[in-house]
C-alpha atoms as a PDB file:
ATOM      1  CA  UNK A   1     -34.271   6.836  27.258  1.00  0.00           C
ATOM      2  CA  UNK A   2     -31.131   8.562  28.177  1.00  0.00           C
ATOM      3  CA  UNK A   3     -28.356   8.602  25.107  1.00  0.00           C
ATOM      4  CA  UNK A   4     -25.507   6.799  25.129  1.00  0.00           C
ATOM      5  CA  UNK A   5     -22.340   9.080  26.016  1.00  0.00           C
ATOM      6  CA  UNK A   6     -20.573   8.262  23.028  1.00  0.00           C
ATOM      7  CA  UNK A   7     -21.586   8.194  19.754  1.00  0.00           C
ATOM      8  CA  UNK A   8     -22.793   4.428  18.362  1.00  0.00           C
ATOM      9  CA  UNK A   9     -20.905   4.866  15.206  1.00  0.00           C
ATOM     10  CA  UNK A  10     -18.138   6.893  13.957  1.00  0.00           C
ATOM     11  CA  UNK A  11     -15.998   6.990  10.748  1.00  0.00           C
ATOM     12  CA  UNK A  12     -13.129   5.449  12.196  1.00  0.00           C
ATOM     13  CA  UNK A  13     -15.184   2.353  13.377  1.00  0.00           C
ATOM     14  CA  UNK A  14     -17.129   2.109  10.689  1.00  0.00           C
ATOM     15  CA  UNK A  15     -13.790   2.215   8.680  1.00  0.00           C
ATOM     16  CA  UNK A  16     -12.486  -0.944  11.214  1.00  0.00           C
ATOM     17  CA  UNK A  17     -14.933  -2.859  10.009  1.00  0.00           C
ATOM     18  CA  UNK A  18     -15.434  -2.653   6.743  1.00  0.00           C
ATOM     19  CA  UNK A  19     -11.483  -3.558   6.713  1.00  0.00           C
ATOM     20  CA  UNK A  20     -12.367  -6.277   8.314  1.00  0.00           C
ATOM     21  CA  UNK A  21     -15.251  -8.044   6.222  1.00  0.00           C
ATOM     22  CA  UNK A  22     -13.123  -7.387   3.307  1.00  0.00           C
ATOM     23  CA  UNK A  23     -10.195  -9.199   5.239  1.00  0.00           C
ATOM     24  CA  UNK A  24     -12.352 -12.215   6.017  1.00  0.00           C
ATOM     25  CA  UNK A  25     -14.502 -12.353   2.902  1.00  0.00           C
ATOM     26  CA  UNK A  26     -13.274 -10.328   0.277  1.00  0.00           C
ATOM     27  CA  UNK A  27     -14.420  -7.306  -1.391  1.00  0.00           C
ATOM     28  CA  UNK A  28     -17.455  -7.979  -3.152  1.00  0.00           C
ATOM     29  CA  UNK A  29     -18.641  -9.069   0.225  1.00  0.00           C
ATOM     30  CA  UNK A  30     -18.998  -5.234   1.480  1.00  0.00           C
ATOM     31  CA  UNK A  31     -22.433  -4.519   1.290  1.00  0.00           C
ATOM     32  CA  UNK A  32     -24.102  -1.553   3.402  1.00  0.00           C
ATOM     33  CA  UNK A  33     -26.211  -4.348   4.290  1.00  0.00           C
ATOM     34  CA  UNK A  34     -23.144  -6.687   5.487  1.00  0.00           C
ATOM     35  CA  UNK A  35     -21.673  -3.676   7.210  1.00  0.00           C
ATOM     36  CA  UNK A  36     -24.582  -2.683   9.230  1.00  0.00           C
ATOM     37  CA  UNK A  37     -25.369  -5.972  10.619  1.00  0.00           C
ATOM     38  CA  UNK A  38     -21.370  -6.022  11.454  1.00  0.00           C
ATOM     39  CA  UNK A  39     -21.939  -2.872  13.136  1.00  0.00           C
ATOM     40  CA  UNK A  40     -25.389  -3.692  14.679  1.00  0.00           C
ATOM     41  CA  UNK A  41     -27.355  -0.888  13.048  1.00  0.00           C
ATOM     42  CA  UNK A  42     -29.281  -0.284  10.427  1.00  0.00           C
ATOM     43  CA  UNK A  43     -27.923   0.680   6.765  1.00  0.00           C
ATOM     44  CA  UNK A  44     -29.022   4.062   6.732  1.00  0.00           C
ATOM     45  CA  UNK A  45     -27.584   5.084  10.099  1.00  0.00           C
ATOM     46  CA  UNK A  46     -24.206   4.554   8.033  1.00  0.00           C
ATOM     47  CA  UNK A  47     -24.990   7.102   6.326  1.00  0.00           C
ATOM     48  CA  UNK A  48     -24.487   9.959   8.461  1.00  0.00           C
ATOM     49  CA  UNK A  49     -21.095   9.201   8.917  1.00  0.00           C
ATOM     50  CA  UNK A  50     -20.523   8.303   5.385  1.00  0.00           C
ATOM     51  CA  UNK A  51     -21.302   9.559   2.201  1.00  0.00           C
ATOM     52  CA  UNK A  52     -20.972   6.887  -0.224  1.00  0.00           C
ATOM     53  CA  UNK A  53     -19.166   3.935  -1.088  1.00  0.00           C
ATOM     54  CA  UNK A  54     -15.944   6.050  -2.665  1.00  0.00           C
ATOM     55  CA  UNK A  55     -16.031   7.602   0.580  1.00  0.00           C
ATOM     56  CA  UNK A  56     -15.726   4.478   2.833  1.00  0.00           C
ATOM     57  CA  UNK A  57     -12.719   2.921   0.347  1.00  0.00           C
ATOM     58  CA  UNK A  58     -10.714   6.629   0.959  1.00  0.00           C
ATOM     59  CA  UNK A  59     -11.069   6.171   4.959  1.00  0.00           C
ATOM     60  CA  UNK A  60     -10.423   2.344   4.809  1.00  0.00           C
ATOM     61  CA  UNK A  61      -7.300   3.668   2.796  1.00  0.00           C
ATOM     62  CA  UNK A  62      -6.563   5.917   5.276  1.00  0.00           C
ATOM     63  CA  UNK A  63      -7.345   3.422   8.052  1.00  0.00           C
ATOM     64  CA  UNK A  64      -4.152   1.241   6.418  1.00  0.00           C
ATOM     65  CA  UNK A  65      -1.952   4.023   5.725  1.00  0.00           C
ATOM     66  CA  UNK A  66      -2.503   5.047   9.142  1.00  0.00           C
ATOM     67  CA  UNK A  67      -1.794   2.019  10.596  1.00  0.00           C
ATOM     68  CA  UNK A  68       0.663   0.555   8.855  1.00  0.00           C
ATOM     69  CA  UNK A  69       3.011   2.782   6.976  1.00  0.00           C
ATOM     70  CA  UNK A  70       5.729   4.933   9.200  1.00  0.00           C
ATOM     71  CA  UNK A  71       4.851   8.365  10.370  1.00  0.00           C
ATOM     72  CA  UNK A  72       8.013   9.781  10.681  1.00  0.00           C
ATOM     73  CA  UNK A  73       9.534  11.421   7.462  1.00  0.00           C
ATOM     74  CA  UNK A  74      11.814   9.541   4.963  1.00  0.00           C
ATOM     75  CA  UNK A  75      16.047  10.933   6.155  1.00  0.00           C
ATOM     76  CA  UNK A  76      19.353   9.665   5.536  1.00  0.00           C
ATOM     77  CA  UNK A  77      20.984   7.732   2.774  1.00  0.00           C
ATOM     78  CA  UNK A  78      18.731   7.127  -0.048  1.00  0.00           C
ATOM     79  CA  UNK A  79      19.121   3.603  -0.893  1.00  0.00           C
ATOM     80  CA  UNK A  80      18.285   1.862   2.960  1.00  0.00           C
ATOM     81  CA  UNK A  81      15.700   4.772   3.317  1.00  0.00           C
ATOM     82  CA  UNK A  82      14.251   3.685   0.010  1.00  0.00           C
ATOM     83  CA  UNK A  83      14.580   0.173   0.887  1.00  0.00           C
ATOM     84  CA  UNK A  84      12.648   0.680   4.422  1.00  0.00           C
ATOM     85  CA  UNK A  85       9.698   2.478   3.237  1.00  0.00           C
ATOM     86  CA  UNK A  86       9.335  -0.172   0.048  1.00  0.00           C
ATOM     87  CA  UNK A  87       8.961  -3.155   2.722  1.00  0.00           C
ATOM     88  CA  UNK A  88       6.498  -1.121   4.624  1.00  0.00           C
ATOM     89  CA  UNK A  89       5.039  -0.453   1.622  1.00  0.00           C
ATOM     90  CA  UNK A  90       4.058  -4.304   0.555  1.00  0.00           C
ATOM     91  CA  UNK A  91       3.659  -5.335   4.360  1.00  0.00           C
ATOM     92  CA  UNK A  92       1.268  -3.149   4.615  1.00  0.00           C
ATOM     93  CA  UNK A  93      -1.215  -3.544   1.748  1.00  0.00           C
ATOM     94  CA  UNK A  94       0.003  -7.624   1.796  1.00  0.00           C
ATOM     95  CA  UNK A  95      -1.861  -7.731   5.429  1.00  0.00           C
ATOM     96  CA  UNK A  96      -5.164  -6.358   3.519  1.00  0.00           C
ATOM     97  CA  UNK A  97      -4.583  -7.987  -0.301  1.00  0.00           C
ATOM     98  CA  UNK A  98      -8.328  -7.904  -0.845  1.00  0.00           C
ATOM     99  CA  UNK A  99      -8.761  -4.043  -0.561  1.00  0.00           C
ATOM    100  CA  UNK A 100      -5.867  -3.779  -3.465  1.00  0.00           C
ATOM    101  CA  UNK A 101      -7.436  -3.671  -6.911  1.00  0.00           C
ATOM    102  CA  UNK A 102     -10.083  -1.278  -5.261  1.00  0.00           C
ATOM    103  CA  UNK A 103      -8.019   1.093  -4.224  1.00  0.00           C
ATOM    104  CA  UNK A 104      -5.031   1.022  -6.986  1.00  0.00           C
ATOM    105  CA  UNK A 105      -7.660   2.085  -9.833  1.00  0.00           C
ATOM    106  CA  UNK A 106      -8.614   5.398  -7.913  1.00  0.00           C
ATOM    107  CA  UNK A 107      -7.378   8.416  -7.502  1.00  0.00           C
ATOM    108  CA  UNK A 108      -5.355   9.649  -4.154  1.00  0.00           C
ATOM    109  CA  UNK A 109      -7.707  11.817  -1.980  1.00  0.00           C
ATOM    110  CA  UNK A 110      -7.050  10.641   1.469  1.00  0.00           C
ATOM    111  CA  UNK A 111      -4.834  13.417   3.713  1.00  0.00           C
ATOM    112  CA  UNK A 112      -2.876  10.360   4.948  1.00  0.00           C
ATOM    113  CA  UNK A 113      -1.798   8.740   1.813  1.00  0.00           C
ATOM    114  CA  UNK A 114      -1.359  12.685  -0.191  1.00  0.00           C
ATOM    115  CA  UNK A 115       1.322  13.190   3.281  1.00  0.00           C
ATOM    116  CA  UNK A 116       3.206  10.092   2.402  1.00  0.00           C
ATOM    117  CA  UNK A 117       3.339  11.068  -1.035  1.00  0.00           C
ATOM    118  CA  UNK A 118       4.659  14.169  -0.564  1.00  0.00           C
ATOM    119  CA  UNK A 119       7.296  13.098   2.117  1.00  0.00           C
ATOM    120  CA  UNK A 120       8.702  10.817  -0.904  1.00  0.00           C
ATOM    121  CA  UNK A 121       8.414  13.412  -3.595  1.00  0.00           C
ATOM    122  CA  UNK A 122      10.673  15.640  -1.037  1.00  0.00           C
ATOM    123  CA  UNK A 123      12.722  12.870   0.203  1.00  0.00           C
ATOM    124  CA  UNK A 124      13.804  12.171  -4.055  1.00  0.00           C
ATOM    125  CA  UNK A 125      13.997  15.782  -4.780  1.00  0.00           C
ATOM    126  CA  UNK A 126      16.526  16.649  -2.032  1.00  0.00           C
ATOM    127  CA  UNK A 127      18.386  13.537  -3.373  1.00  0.00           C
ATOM    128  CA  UNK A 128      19.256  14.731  -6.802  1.00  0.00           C
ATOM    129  CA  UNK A 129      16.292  13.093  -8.693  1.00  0.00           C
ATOM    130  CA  UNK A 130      14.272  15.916 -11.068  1.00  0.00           C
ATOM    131  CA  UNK A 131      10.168  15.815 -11.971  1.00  0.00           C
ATOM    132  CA  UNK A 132      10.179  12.927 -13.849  1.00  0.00           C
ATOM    133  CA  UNK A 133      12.342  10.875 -12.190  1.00  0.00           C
ATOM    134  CA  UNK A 134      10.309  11.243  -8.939  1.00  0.00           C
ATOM    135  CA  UNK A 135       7.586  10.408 -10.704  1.00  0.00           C
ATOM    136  CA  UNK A 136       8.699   7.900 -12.416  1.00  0.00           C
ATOM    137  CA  UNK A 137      10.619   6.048  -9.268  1.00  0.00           C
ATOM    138  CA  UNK A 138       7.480   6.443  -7.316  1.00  0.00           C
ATOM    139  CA  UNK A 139       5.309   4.908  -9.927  1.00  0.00           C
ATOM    140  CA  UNK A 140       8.090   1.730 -10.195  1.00  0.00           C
ATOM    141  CA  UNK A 141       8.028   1.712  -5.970  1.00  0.00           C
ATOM    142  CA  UNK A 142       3.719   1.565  -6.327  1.00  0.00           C
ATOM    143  CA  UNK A 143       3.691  -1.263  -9.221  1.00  0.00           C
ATOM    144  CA  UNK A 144       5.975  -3.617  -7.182  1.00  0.00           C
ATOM    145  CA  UNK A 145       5.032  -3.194  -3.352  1.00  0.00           C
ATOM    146  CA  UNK A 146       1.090  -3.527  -4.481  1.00  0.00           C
ATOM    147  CA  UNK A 147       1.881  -6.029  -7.058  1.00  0.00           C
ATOM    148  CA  UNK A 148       4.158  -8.447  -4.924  1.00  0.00           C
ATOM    149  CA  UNK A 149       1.759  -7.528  -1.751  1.00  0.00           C
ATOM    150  CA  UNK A 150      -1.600  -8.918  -4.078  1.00  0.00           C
ATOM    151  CA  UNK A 151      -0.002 -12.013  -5.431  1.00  0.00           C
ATOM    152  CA  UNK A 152       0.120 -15.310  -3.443  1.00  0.00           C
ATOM    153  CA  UNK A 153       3.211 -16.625  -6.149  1.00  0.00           C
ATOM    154  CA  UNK A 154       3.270 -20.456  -4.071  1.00  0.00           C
ATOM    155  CA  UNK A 155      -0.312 -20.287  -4.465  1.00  0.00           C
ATOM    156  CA  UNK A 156       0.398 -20.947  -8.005  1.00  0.00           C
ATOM    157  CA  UNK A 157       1.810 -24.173  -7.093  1.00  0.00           C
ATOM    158  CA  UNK A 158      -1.203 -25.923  -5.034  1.00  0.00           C
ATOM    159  CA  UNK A 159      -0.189 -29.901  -5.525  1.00  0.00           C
ATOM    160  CA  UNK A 160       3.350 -32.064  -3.801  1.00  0.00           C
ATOM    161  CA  UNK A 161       5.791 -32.346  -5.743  1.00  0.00           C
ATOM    162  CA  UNK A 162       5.344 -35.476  -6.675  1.00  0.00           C
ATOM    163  CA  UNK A 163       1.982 -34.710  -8.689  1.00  0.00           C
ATOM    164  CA  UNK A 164       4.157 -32.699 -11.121  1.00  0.00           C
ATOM    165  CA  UNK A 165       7.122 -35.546 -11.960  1.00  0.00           C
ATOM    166  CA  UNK A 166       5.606 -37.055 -14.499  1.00  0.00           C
ATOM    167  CA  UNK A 167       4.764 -34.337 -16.811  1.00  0.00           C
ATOM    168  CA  UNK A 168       6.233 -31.188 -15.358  1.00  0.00           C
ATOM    169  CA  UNK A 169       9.861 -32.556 -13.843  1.00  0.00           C
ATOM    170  CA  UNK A 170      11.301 -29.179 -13.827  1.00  0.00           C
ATOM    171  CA  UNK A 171       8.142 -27.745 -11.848  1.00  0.00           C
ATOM    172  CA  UNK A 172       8.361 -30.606  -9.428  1.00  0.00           C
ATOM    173  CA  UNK A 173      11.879 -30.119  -8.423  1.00  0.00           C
ATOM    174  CA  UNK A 174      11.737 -26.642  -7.730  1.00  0.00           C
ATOM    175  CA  UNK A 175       9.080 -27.518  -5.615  1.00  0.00           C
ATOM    176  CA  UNK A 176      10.247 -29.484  -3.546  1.00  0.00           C
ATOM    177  CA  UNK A 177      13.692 -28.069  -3.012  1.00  0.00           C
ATOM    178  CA  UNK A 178      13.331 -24.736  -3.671  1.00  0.00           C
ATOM    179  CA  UNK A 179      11.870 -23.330  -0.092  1.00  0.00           C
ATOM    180  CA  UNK A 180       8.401 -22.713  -1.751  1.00  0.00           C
ATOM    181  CA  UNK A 181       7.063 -20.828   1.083  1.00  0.00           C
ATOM    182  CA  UNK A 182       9.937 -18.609   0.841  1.00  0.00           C
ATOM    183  CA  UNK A 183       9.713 -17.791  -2.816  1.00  0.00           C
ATOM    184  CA  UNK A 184       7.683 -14.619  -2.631  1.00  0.00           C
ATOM    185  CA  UNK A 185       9.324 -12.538  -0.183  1.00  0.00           C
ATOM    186  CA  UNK A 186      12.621 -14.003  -1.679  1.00  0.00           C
ATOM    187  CA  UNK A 187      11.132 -12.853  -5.140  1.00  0.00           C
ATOM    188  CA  UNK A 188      10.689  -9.088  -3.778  1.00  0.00           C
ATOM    189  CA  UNK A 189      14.014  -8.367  -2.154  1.00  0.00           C
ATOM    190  CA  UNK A 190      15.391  -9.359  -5.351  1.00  0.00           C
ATOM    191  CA  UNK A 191      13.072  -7.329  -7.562  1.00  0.00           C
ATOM    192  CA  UNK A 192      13.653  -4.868  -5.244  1.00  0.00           C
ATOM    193  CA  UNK A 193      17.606  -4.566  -5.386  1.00  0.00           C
ATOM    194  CA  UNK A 194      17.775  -4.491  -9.132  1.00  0.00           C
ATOM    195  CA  UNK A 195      14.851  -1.337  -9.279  1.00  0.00           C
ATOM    196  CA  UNK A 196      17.210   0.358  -6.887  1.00  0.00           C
ATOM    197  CA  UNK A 197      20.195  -0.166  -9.121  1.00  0.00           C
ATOM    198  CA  UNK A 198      18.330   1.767 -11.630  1.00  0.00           C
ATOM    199  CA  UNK A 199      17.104   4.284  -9.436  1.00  0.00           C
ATOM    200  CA  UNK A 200      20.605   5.295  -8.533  1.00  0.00           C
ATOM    201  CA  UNK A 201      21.437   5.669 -12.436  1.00  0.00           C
ATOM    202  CA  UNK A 202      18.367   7.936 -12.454  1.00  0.00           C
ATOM    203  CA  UNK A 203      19.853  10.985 -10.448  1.00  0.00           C
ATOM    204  CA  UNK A 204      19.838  13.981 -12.527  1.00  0.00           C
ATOM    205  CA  UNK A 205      21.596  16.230 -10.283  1.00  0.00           C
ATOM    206  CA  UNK A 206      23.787  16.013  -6.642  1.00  0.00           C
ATOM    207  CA  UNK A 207      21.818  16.225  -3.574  1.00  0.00           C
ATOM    208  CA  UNK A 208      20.613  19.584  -2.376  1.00  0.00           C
ATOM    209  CA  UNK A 209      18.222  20.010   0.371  1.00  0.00           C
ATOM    210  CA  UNK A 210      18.426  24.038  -0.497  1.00  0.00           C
ATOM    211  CA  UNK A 211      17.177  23.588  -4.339  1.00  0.00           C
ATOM    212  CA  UNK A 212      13.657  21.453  -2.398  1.00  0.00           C
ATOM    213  CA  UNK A 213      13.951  24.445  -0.121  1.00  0.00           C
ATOM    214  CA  UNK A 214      14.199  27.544  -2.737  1.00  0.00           C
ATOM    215  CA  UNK A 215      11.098  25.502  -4.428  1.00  0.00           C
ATOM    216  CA  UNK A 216       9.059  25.290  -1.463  1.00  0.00           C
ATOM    217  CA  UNK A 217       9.908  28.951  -1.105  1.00  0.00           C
ATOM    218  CA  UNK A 218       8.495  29.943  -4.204  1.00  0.00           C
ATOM    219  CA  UNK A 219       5.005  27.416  -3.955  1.00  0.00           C
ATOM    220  CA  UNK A 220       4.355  29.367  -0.694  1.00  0.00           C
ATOM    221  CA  UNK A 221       5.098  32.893  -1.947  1.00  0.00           C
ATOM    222  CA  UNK A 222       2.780  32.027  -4.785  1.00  0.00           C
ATOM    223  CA  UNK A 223      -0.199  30.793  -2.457  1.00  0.00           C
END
């Protein structure tokens, strides 16, 4: 039997899928097992294209940054650059909420995701902010896209108003006038604004692109 001219299986595929059983059914639902029978092979055939489990979550991790964050480098003002690359942030990891928790409690090994670190590390430095402070904002910027982008806040609030009136009459009337639906996103661009105010009190120093570029200078003279 003559073999196919493309390969069956490949990372990237096997990546697509595995996205997208953990989109329809949630995490604990990815299973070699699940994700051959997705894939219409058997388990271990997975396994020449992927180590181990860690090594599927990094290229699913990938697969979303890829996808869904901008490639193009962070430029211009700080604050709408800031505020750009924050709603990417959340819209892309609130399109995939199940894959969250897995990915947030390891470490950052994907090319991808170590790029778009970097960009923002460069992007803060050249805009007065030291070490820390990159560090720091970064961390804030992490803790509110994934943690707004994993949180279904109307969820919270399952029954009509009028289920609440009797013993909750506060609850029930911001329920039903207060644009539910609306609440989350609504909740974020606020959140967002006010860890921006602090970010700009953060600066330790006046932009300079040349003190990022005497650094970079050194790093590569020291490789």
């Amino acid at each position: 039997m003559a073999r196919p001219s493309k390969p069956i299986l490949s990372r990237a595929r096997i990546a697509h899928a595995a996205l997208a059983l953990i989109d329809e059914q949630g995490f604990d639902a990815l299973t070699t097992r699940s994700l051959a029978r997705r894939l219409g092979v058997e388990g271990p055939s997975l396994y020449n294209h992927i180590s181990s489990r860690d090594d599927l979550l990094d290229e699913v991790h990938a697969l979303i940054v890829e996808q869904h964050m901008p490639p193009h480098p962070l430029v211009g003002d700080w604050r709408p650059a800031l505020t750009e690359f924050a709603r990417c942030y959340r819209g892309a990891f609130a399109r995939h909420p199940h894959v969250i928790a897995a990915i947030a409690r390891r470490p950052i090994r994907t090319p991808a995701s170590l790029r778009v670190y970097d960009d923002l590390f460069r992007f803060l430095g050249q805009h007065g902010y030291d070490s820390p402070a990159v560090l720091a904002v970064t961390a804030a910027i992490d803790i509110l896209c994934l943690g707004s982008a994993i949180e279904v806040f109307e969820a919270g609030f399952d029954r009509s108003s009028t289920e609440y009136e009797d013993e909750y009459p506060y609850v029930a009337c911001a329920v039903a006038e207060g644009e539910l639906a609306k609440a989350a996103s609504r909740g974020f661009e606020l959140a967002l604004e006010a860890l921006l105010d602090r970010i700009a009190l953060m600066r330790t120093s006046e932009p300079s692109r040349a003190k990022v570029n005497r650094a970079m200078d050194g790093i590569a003279r020291n490789a």
